[in-house]
Protein backbone atom coordinates (compact mmCIF):
# COMPACT_ATOMS: atom_id res chain seq x y z
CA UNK A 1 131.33 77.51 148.16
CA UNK A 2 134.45 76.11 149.87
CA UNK A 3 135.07 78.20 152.89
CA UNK A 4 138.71 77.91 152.35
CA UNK A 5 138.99 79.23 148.44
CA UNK A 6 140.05 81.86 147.66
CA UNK A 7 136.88 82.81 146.08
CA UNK A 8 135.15 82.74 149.74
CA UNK A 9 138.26 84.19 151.50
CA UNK A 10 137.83 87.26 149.15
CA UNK A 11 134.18 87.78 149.60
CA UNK A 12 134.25 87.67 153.66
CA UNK A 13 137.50 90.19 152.60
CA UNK A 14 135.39 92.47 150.33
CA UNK A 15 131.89 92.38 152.92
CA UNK A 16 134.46 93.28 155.92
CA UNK A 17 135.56 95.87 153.41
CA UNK A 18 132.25 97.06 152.39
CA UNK A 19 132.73 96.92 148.73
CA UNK A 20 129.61 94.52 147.65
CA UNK A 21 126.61 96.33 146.68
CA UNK A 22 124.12 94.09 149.25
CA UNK A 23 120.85 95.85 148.25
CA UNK A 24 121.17 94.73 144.59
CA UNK A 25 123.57 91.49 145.31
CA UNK A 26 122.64 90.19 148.99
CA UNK A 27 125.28 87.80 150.52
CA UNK A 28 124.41 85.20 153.05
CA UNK A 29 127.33 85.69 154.71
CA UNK A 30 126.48 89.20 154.96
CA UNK A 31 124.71 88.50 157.81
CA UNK A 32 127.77 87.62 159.86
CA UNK A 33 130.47 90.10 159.18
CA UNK A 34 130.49 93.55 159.72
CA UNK A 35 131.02 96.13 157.28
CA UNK A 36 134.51 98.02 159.46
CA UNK A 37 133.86 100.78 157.02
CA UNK A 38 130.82 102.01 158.21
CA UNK A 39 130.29 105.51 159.40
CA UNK A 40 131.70 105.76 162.82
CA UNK A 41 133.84 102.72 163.14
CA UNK A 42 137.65 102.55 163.00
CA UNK A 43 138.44 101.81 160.04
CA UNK A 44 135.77 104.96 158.25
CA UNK A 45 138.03 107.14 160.95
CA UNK A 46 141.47 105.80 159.75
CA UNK A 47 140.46 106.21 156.31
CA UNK A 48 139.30 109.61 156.79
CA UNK A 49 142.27 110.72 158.60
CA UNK A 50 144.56 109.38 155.87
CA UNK A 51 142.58 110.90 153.43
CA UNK A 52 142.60 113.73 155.37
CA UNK A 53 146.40 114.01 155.81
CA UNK A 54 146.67 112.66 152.00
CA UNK A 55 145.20 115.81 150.86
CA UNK A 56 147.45 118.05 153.06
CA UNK A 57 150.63 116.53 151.71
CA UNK A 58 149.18 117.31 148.06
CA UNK A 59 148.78 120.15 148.99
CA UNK A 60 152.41 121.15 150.78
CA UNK A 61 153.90 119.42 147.22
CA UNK A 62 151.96 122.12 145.54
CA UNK A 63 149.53 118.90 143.96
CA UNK A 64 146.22 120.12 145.31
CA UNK A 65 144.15 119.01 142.44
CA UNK A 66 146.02 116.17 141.67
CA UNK A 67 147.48 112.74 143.52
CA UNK A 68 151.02 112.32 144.49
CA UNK A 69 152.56 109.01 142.56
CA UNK A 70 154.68 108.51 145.84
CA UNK A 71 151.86 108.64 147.95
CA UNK A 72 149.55 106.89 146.19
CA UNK A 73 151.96 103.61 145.84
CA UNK A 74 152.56 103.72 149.78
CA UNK A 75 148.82 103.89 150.21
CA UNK A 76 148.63 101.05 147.71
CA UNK A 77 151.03 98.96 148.63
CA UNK A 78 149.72 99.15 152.68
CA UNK A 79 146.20 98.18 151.16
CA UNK A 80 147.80 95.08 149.64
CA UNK A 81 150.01 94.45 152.58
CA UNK A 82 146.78 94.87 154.58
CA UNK A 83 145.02 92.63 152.11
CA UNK A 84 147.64 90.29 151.95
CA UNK A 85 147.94 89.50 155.80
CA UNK A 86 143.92 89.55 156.50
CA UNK A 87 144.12 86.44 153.55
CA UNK A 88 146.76 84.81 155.94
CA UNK A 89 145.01 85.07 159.10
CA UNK A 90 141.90 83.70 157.37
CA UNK A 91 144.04 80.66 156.73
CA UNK A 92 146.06 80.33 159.88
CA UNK A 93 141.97 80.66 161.29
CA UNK A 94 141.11 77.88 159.99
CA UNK A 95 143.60 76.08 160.26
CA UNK A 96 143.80 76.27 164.14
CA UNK A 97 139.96 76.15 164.08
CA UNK A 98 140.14 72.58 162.56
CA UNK A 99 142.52 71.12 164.67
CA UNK A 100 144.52 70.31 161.77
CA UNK A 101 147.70 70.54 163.54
């Protein structure tokens, strides 16, 4: 696979992310990149503190057994943002990496 599709930028993405199922779908790549949501590191405790405060504000709004629209397209839209920029710096990568410039 071409390491700079789209198709390879989004599995290095999705193994950082820990959303591929590696005992039934093992990744080479796997092998090199960490899985940042993995009990104890920073992203599992960023997650769980927004989740954390997600469910208080729910809660204050009286939505305790349901999600807040509001708050679920700012959490959204910082995943994409988040998404978004990671894709970038992937490129800019390798693109200094290359000495293309």
């Amino acid at each position: 696979m071409d390491k700079k599709s789209q198709e390879f930028k989004n599995l290095i993405y999705d193994l950082a992310n820990g959303s591929l199922d590696l005992a039934h779908f093992p990744v080479a790549e796997s092998k090199y990149v960490e899985n940042e949501y993995e009990e104890g590191k920073l992203c599992s405790n960023l997650y769980s503190e927004m989740r954390d405060a997600y469910d208080r504000i729910c809660t204050r709004l009286g939505k305790s057994d349901q999600e807040d629209r509001d708050v679920e397209i700012i959490i959204n839209n910082l995943l994409d943002i988040g998404k978004y920029l990671s894709m970038k710096m992937y490129d800019y990568g390798y693109l200094f990496s290359t000495n293309k410039i």
